[in-house]
PDB file of N, CA and C in Angstrom:
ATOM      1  N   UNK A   1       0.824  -1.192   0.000  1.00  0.00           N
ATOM      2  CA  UNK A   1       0.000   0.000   0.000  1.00  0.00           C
ATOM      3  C   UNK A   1       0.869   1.257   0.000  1.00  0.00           C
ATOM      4  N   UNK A   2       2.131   1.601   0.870  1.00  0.00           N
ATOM      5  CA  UNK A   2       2.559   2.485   0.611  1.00  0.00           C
ATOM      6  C   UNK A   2       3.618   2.678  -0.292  1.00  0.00           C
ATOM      7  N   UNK A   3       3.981   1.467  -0.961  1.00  0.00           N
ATOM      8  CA  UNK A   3       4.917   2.319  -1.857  1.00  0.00           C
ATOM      9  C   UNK A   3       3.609   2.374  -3.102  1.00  0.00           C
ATOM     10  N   UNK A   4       2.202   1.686  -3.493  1.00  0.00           N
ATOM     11  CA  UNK A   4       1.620   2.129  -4.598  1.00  0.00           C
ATOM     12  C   UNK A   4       1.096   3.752  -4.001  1.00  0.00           C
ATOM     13  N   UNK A   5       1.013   3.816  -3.023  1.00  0.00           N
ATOM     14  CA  UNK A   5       0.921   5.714  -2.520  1.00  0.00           C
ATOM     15  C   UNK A   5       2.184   6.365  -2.997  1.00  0.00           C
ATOM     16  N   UNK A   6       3.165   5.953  -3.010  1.00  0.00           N
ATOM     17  CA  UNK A   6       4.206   6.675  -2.954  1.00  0.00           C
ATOM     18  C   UNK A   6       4.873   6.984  -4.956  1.00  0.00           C
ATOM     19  N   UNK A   7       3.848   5.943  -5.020  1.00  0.00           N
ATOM     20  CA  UNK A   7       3.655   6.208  -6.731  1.00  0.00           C
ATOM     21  C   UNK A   7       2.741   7.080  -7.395  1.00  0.00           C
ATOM     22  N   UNK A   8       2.217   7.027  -6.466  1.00  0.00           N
ATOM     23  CA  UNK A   8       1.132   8.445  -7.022  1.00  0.00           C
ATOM     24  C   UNK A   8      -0.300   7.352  -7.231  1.00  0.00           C
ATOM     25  N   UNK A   9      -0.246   5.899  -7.415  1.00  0.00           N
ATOM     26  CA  UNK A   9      -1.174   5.178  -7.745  1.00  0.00           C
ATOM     27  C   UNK A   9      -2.623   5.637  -6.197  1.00  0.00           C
ATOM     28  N   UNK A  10      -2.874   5.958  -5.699  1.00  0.00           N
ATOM     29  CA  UNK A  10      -3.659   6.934  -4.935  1.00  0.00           C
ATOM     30  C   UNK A  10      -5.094   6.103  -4.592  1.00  0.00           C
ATOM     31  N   UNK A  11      -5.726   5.617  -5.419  1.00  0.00           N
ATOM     32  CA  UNK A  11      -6.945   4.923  -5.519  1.00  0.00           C
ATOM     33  C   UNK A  11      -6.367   2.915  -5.033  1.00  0.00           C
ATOM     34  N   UNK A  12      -5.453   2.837  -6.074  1.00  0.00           N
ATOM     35  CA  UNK A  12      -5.033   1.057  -5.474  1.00  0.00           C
ATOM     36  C   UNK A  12      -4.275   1.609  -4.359  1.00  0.00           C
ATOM     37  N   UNK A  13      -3.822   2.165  -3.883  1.00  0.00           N
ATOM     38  CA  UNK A  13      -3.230   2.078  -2.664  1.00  0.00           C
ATOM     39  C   UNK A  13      -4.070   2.242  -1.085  1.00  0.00           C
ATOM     40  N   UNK A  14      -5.300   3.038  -1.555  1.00  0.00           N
ATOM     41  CA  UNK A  14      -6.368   2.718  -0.729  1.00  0.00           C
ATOM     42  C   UNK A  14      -7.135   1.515  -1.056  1.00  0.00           C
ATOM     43  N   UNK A  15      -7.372   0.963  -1.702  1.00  0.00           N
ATOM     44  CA  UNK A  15      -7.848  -0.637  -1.978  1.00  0.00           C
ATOM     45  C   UNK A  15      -6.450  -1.436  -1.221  1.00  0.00           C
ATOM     46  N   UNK A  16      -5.648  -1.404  -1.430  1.00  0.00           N
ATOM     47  CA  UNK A  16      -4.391  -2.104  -0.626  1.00  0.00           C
ATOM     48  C   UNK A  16      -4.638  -1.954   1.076  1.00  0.00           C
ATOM     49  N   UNK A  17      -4.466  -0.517   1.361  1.00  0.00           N
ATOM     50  CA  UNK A  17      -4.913  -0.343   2.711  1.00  0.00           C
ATOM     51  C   UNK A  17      -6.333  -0.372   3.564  1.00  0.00           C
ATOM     52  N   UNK A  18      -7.133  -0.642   2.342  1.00  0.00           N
ATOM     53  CA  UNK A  18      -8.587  -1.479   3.016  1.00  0.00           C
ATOM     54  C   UNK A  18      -8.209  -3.076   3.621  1.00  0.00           C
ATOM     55  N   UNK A  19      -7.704  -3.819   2.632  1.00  0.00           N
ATOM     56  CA  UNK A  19      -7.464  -5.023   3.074  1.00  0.00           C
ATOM     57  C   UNK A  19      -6.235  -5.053   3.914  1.00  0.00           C
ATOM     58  N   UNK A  20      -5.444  -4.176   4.134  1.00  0.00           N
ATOM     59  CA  UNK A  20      -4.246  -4.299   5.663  1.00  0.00           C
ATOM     60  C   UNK A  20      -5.297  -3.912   6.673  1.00  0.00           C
ATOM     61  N   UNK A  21      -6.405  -3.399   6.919  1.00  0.00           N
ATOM     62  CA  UNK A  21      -7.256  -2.921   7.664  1.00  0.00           C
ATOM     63  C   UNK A  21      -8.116  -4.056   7.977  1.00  0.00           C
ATOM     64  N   UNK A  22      -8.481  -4.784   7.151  1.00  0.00           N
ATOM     65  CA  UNK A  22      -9.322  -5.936   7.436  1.00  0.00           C
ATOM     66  C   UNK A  22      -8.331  -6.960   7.602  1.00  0.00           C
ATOM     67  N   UNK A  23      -7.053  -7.035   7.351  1.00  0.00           N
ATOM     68  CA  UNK A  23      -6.307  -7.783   8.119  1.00  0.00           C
ATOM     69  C   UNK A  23      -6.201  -8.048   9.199  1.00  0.00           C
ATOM     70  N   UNK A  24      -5.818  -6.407   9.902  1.00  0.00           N
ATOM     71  CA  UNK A  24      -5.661  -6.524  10.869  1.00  0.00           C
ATOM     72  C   UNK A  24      -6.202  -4.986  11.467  1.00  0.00           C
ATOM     73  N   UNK A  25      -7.677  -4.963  11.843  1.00  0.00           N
ATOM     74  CA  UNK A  25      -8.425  -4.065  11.793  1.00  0.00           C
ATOM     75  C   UNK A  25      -7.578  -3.130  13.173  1.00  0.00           C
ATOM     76  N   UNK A  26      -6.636  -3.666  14.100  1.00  0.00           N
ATOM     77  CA  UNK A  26      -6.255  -2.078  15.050  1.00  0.00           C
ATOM     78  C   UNK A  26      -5.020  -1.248  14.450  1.00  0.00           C
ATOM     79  N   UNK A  27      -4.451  -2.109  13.243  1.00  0.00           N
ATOM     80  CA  UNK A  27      -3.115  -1.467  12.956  1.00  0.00           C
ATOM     81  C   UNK A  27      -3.664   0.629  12.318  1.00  0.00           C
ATOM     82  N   UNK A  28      -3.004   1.032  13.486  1.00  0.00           N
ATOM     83  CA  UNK A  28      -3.183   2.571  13.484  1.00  0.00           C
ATOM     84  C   UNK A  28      -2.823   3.531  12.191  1.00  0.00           C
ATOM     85  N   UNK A  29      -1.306   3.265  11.995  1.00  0.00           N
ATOM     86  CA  UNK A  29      -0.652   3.397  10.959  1.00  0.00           C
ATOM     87  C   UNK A  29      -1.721   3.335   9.716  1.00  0.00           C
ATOM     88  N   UNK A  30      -2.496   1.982   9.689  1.00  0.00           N
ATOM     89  CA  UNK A  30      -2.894   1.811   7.967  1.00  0.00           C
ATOM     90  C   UNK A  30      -4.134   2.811   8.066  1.00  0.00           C
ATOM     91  N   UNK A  31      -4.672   2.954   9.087  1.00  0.00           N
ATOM     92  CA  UNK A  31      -6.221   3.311   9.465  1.00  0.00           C
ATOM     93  C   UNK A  31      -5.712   4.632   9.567  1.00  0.00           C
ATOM     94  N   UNK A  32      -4.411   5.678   9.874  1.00  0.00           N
ATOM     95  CA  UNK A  32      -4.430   7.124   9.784  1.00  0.00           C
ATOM     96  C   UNK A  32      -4.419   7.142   8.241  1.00  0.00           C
ATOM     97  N   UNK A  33      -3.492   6.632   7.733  1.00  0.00           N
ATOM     98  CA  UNK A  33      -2.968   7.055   6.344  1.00  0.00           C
ATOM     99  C   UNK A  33      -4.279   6.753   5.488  1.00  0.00           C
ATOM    100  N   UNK A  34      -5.064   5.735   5.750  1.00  0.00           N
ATOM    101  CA  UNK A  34      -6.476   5.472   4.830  1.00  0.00           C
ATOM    102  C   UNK A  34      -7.353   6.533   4.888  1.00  0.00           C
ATOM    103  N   UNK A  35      -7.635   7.177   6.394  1.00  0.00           N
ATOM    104  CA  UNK A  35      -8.447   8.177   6.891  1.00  0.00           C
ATOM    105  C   UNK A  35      -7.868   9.900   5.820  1.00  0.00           C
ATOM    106  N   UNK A  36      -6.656   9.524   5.582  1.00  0.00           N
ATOM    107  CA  UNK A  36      -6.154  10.818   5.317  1.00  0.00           C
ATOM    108  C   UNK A  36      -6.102  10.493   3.751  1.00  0.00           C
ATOM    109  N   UNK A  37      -6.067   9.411   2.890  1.00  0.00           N
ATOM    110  CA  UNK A  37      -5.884   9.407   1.702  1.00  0.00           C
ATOM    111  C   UNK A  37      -7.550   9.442   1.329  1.00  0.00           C
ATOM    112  N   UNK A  38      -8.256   9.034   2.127  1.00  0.00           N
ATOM    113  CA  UNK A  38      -9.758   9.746   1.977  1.00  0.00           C
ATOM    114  C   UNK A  38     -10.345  10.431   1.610  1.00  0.00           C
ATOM    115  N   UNK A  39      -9.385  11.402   2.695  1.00  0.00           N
ATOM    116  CA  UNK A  39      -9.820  12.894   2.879  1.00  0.00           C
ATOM    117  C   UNK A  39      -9.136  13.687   1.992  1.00  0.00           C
ATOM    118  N   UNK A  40      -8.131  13.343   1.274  1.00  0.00           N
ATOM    119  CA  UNK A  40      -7.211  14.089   0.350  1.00  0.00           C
ATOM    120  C   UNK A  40      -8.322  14.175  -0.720  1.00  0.00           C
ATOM    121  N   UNK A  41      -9.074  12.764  -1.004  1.00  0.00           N
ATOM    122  CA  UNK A  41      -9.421  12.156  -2.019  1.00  0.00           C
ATOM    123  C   UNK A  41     -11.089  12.968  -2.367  1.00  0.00           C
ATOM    124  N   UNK A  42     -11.620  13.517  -1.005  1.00  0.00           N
ATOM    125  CA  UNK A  42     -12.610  13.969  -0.866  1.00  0.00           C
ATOM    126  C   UNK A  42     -13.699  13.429  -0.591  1.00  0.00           C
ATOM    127  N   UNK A  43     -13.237  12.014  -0.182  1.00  0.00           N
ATOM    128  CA  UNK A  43     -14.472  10.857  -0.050  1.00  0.00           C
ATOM    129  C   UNK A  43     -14.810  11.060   1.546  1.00  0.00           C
ATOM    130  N   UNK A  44     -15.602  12.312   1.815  1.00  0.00           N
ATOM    131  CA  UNK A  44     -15.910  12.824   2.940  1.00  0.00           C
ATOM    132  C   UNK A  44     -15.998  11.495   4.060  1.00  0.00           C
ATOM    133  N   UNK A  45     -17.233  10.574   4.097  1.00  0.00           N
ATOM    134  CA  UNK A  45     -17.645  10.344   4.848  1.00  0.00           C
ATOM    135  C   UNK A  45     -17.172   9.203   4.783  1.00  0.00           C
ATOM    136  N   UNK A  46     -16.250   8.149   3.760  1.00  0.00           N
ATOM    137  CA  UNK A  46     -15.396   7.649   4.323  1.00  0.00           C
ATOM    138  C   UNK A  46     -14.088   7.962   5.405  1.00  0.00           C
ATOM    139  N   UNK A  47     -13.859   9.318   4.865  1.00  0.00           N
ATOM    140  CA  UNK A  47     -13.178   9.750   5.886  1.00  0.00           C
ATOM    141  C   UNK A  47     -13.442   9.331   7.237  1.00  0.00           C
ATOM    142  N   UNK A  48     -14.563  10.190   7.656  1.00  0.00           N
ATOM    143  CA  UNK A  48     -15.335  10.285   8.735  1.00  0.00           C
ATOM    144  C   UNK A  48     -15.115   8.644   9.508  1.00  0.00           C
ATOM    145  N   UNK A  49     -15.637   8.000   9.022  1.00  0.00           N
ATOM    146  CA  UNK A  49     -15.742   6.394   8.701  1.00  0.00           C
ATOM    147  C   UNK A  49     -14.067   5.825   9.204  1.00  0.00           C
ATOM    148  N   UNK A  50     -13.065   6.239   8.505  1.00  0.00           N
ATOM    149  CA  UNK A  50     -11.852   5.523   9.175  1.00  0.00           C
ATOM    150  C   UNK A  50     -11.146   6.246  10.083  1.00  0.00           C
ATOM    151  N   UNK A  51     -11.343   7.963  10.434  1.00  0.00           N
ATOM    152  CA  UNK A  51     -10.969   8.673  11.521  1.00  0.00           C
ATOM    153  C   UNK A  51     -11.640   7.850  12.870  1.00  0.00           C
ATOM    154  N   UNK A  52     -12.842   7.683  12.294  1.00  0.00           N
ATOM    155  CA  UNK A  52     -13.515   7.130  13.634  1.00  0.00           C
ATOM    156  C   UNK A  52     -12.979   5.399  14.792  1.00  0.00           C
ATOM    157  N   UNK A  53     -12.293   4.743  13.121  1.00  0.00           N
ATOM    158  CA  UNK A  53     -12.207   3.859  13.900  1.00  0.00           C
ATOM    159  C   UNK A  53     -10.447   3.768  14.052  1.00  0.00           C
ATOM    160  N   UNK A  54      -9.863   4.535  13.504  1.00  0.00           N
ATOM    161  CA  UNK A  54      -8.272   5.238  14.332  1.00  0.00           C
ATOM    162  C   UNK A  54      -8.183   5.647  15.882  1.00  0.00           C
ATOM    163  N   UNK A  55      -9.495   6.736  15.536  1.00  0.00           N
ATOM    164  CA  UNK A  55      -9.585   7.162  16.858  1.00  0.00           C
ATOM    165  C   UNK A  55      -9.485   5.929  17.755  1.00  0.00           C
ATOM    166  N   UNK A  56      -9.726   4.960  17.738  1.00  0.00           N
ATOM    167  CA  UNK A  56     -10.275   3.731  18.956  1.00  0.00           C
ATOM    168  C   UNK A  56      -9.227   3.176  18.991  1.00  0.00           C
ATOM    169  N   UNK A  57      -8.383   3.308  17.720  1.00  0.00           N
ATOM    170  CA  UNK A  57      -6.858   2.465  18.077  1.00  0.00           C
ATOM    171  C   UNK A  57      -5.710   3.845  18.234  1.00  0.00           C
ATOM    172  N   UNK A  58      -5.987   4.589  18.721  1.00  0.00           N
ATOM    173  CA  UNK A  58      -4.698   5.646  18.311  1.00  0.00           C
ATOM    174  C   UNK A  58      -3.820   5.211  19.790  1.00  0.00           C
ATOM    175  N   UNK A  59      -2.578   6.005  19.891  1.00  0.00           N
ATOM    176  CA  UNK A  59      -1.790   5.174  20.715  1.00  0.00           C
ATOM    177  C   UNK A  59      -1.569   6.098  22.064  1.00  0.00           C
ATOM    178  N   UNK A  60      -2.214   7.264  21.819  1.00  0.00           N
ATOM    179  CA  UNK A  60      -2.218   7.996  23.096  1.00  0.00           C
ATOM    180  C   UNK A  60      -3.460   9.127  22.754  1.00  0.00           C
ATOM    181  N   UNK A  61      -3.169   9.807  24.127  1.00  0.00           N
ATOM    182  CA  UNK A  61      -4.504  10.458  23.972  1.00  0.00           C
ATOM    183  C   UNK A  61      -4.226  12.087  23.796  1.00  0.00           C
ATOM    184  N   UNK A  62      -2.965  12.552  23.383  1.00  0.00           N
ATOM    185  CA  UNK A  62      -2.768  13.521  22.326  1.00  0.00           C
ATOM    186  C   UNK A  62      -3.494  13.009  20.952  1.00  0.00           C
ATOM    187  N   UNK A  63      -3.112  12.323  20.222  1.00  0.00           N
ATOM    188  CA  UNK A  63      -3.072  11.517  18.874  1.00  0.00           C
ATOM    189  C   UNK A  63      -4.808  11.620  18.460  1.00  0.00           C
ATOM    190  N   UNK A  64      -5.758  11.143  19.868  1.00  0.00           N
ATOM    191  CA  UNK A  64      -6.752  11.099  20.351  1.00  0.00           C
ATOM    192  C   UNK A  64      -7.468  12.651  20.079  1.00  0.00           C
ATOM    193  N   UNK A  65      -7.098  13.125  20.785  1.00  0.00           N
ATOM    194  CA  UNK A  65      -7.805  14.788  20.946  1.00  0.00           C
ATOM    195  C   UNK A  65      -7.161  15.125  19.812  1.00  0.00           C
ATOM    196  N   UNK A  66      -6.048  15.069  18.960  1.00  0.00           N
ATOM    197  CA  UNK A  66      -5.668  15.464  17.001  1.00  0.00           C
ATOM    198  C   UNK A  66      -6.758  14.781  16.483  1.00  0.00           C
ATOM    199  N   UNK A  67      -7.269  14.051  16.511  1.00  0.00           N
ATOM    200  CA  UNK A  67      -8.221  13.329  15.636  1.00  0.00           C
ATOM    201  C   UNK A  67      -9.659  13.607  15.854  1.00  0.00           C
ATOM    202  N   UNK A  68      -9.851  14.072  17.063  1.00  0.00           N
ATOM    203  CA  UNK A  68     -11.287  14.172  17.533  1.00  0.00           C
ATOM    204  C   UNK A  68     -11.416  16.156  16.527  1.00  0.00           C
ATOM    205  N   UNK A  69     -10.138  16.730  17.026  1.00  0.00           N
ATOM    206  CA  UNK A  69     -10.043  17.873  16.419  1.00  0.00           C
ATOM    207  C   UNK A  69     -10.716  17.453  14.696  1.00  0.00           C
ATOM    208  N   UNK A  70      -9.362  17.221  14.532  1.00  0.00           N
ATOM    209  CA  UNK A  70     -10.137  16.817  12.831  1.00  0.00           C
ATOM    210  C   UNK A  70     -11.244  16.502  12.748  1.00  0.00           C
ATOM    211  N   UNK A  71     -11.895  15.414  12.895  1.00  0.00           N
ATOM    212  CA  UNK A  71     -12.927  14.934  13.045  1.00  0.00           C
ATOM    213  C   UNK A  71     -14.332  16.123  12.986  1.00  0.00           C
ATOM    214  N   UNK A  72     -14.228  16.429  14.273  1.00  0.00           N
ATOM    215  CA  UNK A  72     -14.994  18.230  14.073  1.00  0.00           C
ATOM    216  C   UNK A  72     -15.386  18.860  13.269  1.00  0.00           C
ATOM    217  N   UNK A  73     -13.695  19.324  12.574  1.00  0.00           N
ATOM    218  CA  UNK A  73     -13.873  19.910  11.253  1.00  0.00           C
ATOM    219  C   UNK A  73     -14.174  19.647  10.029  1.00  0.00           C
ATOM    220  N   UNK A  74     -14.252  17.990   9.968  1.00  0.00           N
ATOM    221  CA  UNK A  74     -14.777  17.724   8.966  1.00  0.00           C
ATOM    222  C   UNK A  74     -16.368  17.542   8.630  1.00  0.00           C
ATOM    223  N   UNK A  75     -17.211  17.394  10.428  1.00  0.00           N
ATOM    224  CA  UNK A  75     -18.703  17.313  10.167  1.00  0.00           C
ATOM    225  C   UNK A  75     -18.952  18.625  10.153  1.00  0.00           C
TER     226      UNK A  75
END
């Protein structure tokens, strides 16, 4: 997933990081970068959709209150 991101391939690399997500649904890492290639992407309420479930795995509760921030601004 991230090196087809890092190709610019943008769309398979979120299809890549759907299934590292359903792999292994707490890995944080795949679930920020999905939430944010989303939101780049404009697919609002997927956004919404994988911020939400980051939020539940994030690894502290700075990371936590950054995301709830975002989150905000995006409803």
């Amino acid at each position: 997933a991230t090196i087809l991101h890092k190709a610019g391939r943008v769309l398979e690399a979120i299809t890549a990081y759907e299934r590292v997500v359903e792999l292994a649904p707490g890995q944080f890492m795949a679930l920020k970068t999905l939430a944010v290639l989303y939101d780049r992407q404009g697919f609002k309420s997927k956004a919404v959709e994988v911020w939400t479930r980051a939020l539940n795995h994030s690894p502290s509760a700075a990371v936590r209150q950054t995301i709830k921030s975002h989150l905000i601004g995006l409803l």
